[in-house]
C-alpha atoms as a PDB file:
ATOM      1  CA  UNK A   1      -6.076 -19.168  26.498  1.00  0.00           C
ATOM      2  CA  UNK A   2      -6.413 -17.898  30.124  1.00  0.00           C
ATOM      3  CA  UNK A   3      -5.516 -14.841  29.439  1.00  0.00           C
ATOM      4  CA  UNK A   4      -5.741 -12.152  26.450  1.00  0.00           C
ATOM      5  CA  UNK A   5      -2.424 -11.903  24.486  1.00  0.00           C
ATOM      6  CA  UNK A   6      -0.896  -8.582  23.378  1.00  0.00           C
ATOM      7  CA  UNK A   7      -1.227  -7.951  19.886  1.00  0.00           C
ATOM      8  CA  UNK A   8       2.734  -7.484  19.795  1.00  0.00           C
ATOM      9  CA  UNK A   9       3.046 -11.425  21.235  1.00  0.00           C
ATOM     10  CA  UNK A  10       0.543 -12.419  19.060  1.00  0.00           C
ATOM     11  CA  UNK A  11       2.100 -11.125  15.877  1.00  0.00           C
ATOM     12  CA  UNK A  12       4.986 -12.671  17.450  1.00  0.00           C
ATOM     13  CA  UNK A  13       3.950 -16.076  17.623  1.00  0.00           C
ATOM     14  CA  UNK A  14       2.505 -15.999  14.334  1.00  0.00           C
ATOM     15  CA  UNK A  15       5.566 -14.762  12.747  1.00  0.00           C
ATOM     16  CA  UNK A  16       7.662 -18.524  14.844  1.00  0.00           C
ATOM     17  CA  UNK A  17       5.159 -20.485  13.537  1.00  0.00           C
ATOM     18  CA  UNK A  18       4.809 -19.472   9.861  1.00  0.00           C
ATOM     19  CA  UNK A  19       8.769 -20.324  10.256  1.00  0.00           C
ATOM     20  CA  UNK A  20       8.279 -23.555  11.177  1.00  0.00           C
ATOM     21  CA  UNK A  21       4.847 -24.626   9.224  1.00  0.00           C
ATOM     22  CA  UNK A  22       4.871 -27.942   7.213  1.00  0.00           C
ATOM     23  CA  UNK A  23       4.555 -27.229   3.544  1.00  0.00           C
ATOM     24  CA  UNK A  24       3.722 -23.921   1.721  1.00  0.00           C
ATOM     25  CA  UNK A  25       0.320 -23.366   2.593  1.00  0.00           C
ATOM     26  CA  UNK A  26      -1.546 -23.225   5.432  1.00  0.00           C
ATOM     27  CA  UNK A  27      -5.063 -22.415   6.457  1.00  0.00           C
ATOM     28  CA  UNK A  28      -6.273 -19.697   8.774  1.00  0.00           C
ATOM     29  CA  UNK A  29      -8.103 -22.846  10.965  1.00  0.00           C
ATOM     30  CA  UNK A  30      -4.728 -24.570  11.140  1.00  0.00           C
ATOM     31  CA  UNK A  31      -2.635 -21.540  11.940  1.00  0.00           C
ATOM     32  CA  UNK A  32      -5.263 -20.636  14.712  1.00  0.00           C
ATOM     33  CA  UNK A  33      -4.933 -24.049  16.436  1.00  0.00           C
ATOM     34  CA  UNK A  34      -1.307 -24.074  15.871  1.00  0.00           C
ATOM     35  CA  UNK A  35      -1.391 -20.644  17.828  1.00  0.00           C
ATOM     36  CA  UNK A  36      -3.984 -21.009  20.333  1.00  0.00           C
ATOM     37  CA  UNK A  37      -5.568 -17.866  19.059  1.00  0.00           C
ATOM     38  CA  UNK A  38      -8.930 -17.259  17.498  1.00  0.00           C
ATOM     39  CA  UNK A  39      -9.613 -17.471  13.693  1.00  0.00           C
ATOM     40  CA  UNK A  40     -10.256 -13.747  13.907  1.00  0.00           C
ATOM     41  CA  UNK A  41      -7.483 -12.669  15.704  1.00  0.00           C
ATOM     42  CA  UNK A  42      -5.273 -15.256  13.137  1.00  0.00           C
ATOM     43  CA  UNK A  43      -6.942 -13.238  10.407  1.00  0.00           C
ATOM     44  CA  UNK A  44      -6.158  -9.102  11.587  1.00  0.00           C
ATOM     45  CA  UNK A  45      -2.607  -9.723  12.371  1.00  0.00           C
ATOM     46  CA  UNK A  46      -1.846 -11.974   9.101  1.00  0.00           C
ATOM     47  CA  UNK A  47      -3.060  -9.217   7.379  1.00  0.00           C
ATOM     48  CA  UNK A  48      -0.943  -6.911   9.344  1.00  0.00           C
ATOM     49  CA  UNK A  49       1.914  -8.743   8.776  1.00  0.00           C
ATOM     50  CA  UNK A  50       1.100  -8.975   4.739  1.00  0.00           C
ATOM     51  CA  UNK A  51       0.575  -5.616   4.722  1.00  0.00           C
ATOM     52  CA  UNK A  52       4.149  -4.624   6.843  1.00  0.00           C
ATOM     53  CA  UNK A  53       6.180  -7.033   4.443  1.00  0.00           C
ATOM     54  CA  UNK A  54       4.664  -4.798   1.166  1.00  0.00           C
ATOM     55  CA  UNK A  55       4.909  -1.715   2.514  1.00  0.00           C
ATOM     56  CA  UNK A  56       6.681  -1.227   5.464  1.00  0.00           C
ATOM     57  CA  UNK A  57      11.278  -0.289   5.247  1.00  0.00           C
ATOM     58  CA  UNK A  58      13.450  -2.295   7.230  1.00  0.00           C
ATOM     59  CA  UNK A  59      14.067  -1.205  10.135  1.00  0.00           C
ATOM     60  CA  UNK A  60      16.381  -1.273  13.446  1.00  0.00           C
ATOM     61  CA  UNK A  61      15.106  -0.137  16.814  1.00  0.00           C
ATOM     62  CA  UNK A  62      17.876   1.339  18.934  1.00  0.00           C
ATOM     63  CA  UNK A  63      18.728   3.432  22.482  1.00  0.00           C
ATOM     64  CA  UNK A  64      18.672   6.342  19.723  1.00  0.00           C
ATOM     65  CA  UNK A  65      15.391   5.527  18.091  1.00  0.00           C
ATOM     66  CA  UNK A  66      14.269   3.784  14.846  1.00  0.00           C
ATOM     67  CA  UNK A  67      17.027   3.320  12.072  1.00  0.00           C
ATOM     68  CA  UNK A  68      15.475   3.050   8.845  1.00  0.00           C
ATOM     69  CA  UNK A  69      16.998   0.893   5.936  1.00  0.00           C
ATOM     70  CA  UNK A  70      15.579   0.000   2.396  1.00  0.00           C
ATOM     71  CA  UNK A  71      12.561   0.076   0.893  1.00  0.00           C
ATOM     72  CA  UNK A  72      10.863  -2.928  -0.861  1.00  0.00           C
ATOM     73  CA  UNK A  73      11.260  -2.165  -4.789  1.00  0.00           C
ATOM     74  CA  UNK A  74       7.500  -2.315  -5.437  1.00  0.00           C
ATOM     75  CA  UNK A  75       7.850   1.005  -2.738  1.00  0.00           C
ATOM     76  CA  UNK A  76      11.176   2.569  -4.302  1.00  0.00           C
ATOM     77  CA  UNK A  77       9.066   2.697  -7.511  1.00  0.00           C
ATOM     78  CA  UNK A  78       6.003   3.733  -6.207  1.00  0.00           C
ATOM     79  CA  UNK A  79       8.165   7.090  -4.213  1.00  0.00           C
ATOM     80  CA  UNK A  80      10.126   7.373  -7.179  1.00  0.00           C
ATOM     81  CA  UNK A  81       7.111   9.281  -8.381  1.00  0.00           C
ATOM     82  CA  UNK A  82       5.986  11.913  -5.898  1.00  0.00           C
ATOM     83  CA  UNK A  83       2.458  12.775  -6.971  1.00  0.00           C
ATOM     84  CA  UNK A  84       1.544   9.451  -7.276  1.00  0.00           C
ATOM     85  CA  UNK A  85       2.905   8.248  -4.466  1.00  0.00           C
ATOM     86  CA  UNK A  86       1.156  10.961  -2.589  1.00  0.00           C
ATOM     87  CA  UNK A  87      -2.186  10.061  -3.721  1.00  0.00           C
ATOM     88  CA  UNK A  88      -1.881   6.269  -2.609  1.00  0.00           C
ATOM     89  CA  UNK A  89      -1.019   7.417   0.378  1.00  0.00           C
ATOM     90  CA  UNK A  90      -3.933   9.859   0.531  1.00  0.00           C
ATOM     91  CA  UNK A  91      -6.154   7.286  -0.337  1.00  0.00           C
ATOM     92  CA  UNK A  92      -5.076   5.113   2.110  1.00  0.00           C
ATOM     93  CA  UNK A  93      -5.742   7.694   4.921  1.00  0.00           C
ATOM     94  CA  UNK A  94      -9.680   8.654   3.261  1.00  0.00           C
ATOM     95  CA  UNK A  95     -10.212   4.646   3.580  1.00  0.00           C
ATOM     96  CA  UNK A  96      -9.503   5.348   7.009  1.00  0.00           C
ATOM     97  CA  UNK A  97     -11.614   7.710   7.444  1.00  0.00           C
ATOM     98  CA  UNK A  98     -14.844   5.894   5.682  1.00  0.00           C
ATOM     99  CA  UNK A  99     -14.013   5.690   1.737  1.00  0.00           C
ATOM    100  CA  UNK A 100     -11.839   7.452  -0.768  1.00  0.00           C
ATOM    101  CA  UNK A 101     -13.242  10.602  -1.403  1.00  0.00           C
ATOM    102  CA  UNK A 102     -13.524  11.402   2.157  1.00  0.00           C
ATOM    103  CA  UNK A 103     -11.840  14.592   3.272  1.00  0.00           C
ATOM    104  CA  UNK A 104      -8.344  13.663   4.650  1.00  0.00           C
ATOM    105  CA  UNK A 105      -6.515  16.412   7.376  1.00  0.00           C
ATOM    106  CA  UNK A 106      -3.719  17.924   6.071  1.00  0.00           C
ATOM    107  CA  UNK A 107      -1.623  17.750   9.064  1.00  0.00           C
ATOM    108  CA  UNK A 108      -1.786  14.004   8.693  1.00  0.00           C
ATOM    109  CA  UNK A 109       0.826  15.175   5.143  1.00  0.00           C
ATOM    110  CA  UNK A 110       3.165  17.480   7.529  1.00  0.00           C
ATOM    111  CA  UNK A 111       6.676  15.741   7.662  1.00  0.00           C
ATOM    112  CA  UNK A 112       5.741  12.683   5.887  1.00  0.00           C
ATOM    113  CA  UNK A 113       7.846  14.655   2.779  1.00  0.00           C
ATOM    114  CA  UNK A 114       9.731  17.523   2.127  1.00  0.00           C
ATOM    115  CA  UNK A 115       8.207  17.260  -1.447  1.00  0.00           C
ATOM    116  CA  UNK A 116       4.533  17.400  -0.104  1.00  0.00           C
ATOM    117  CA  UNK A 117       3.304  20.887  -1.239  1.00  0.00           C
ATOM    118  CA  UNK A 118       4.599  20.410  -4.498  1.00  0.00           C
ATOM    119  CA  UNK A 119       2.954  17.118  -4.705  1.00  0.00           C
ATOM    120  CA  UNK A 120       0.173  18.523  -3.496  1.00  0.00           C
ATOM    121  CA  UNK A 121       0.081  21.559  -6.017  1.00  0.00           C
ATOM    122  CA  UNK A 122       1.123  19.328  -8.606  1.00  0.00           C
ATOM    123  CA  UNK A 123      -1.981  16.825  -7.589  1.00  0.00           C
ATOM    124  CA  UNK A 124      -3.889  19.851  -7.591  1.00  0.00           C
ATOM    125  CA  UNK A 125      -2.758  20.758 -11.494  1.00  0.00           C
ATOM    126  CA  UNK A 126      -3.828  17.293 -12.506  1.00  0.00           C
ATOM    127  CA  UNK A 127      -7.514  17.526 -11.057  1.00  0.00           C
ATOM    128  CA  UNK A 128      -6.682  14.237  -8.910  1.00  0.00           C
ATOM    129  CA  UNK A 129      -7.417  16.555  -5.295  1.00  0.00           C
ATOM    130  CA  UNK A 130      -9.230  19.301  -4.578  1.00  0.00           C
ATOM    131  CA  UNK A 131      -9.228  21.535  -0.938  1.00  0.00           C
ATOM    132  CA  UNK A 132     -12.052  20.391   1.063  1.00  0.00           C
ATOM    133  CA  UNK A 133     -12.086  23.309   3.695  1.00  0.00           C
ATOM    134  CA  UNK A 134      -9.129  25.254   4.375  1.00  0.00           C
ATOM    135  CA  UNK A 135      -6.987  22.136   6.076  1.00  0.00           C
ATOM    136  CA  UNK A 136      -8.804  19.355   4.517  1.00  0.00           C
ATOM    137  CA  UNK A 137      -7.845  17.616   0.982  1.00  0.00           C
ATOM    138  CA  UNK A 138      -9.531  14.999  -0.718  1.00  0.00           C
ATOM    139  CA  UNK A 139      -9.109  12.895  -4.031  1.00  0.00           C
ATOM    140  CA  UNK A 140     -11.118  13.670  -6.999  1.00  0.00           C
ATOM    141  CA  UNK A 141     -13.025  10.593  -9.021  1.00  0.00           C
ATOM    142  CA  UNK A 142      -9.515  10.611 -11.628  1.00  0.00           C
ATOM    143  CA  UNK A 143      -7.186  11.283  -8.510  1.00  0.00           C
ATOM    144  CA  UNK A 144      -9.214   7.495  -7.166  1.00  0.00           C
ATOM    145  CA  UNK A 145      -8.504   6.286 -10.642  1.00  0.00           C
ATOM    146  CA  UNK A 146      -4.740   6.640 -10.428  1.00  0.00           C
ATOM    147  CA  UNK A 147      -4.301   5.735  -7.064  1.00  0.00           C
ATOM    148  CA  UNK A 148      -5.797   2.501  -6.588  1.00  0.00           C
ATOM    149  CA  UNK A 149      -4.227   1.096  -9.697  1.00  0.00           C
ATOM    150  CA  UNK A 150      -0.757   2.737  -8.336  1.00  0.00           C
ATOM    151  CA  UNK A 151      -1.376   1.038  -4.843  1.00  0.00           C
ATOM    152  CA  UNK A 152      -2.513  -2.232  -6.030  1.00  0.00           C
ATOM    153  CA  UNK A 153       1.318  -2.255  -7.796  1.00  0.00           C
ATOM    154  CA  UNK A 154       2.503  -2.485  -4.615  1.00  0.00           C
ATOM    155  CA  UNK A 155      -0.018  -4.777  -3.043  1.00  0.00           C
ATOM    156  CA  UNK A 156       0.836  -7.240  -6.061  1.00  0.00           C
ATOM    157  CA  UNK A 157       4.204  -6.761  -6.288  1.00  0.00           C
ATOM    158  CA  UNK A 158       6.627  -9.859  -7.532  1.00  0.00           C
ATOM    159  CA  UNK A 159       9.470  -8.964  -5.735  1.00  0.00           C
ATOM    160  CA  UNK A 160      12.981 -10.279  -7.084  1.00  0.00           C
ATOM    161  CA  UNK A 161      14.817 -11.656  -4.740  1.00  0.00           C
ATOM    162  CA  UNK A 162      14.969 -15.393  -2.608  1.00  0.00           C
ATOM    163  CA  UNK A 163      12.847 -14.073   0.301  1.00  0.00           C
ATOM    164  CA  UNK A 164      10.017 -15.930   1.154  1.00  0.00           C
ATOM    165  CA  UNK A 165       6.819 -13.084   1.275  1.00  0.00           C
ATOM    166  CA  UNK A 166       3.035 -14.230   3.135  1.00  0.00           C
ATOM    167  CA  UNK A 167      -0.014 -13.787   0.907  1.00  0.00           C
ATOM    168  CA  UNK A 168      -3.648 -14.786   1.679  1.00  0.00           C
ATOM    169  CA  UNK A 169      -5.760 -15.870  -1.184  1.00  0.00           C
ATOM    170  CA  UNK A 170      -9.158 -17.876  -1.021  1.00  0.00           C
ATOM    171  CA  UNK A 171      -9.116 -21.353  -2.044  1.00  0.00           C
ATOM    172  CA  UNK A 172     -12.422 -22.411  -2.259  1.00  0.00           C
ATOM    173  CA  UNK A 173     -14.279 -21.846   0.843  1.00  0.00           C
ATOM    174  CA  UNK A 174     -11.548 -21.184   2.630  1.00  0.00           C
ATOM    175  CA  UNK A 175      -8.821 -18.363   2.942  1.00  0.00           C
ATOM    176  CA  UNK A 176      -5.340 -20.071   2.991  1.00  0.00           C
ATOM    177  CA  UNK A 177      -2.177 -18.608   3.846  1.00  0.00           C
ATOM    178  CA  UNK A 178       0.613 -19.249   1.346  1.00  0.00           C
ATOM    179  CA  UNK A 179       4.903 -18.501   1.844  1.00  0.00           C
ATOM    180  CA  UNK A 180       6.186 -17.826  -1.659  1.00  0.00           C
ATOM    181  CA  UNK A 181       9.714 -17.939  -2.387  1.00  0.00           C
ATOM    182  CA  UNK A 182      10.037 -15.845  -5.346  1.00  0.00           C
ATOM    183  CA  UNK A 183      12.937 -16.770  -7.228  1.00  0.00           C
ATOM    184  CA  UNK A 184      15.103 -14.955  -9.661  1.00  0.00           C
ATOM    185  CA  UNK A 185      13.090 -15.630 -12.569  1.00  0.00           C
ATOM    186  CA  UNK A 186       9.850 -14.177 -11.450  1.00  0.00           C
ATOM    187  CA  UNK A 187       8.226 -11.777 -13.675  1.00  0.00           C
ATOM    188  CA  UNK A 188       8.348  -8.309 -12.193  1.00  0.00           C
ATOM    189  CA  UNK A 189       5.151  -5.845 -12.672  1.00  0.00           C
ATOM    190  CA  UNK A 190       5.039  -2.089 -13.606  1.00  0.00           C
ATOM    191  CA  UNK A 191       5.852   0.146 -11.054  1.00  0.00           C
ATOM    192  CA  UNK A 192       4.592   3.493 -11.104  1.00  0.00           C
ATOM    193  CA  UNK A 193       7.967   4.956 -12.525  1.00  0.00           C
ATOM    194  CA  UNK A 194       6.877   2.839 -15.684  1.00  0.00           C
ATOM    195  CA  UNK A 195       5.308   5.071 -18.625  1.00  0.00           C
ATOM    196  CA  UNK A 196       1.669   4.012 -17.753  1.00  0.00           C
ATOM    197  CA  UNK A 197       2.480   5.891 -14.312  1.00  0.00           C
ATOM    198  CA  UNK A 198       4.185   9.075 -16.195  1.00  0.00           C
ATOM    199  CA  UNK A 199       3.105  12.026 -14.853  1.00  0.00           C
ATOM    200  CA  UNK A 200       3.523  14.012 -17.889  1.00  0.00           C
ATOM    201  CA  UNK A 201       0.642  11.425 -19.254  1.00  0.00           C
ATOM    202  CA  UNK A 202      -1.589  12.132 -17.069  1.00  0.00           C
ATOM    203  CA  UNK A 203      -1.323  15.834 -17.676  1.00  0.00           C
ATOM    204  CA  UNK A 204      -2.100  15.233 -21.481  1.00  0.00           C
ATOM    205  CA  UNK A 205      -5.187  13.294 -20.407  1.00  0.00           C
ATOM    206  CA  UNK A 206      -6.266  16.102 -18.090  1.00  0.00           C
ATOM    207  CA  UNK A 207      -6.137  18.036 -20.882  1.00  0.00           C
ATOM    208  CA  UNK A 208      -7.911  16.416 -23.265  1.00  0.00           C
ATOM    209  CA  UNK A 209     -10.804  15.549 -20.615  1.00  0.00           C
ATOM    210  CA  UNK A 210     -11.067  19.479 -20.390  1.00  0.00           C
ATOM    211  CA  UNK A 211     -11.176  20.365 -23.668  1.00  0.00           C
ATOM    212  CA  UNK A 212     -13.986  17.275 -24.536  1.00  0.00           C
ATOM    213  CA  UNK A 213     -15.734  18.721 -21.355  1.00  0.00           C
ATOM    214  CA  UNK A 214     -15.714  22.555 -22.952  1.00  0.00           C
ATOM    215  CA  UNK A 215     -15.539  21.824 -26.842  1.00  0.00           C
ATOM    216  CA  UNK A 216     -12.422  23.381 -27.367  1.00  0.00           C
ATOM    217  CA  UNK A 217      -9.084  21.949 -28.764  1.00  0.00           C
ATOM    218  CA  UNK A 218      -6.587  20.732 -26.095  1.00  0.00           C
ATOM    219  CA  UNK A 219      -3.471  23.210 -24.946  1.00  0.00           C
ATOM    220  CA  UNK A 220      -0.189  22.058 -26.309  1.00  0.00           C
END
């Protein structure tokens, strides 16, 4: 192209032509010719808009702002349990800043959640984050053990419902994009409301850890 296109009318296009594709699957090569962008470019904003259909509420923007509407159900589950939802989303901001156990600010928390200090206390109680300065936070090795199972619920999420969802797998040598129309009688995973995910659970195993660590018998 002559000239370089915005990421917003990029995303754009992509979003018309996955509409109108022939067939189910299609590769990134085919979707960057289709698109007159370049494979890489094809590649960051599929991902974005992967990642957006997962995670991201519907939403409405206005003259009055941003209207938010519902959640995805792999989300409602996931938020449905505040401490664990907390530590996915703490995770997700260490990645950011070079890997999971690096020291997130805690600003980055204020207003995300009225429940966030008693997640965080509650987190804190579990042994899945310790402080890290006196504004910084950052997930323990268990804390990294809940929440990339927790996250990857939503990543993998069958959703019920007649919507068609994007997902990028590798097919050979290739990556290939693929719309799936999950129908009614898709199985639906665990979500983090499920027992595995129960935080009461993990507070038995936090004990028991502790007491193999010191010899002791675990606290009832």
């Amino acid at each position: 192209m002559s000239e370089r296109t915005s990421p917003a009318d990029a995303i754009e296009r992509l979003c018309w032509i996955l509409n109108y594709v022939d067939g189910d699957t299609q590769s990134l090569n085919s979707l960057a010719e289709k698109s007159d962008l370049s494979w890489a470019t094809v590649r960051k904003y599929i991902t974005i808009i992967e990642t957006v259909q997962k995670v991201a509420p519907k939403i409405t923007v206005g003259a009055d702002g941003v209207e938010i509407g519902s959640r995805s159900k792999a989300m409602s589950d996931l938020i449905e349990d505040p401490v664990a939802a907390f530590t996915v989303y703490l995770l997700t901001q260490a990645e950011m800043e070079g890997g999971a156990n690096e020291p997130v600010d805690k600003a980055l928390f204020e207003g995300v959640g009225e429940e966030f200090e008693d997640a965080l206390e509650h987190a804190n109680e579990l042994g899945w984050v310790s402080e890290s300065g006196e504004d910084r936070i950052k997930l323990t090795p268990t804390g990294i053990r809940v929440a990339g199972p927790a996250r990857s619920e939503v990543e993998n999420f069958d959703h019920l419902s007649t919507e068609s969802e994007l997902h990028i797998h590798q097919e050979g040598t290739e990556e290939v994009i693929t719309l799936a129309d999950e129908g009614a009688g898709s199985p639906e995973r665990k979500g983090p409301s499920d027992e595995r995910y129960n935080t009461d659970s993990y507070q038995d195993d936090a004990k028991q850890e502790q007491a193999d660590r010191s010899g002791y018998p675990a606290a009832a």
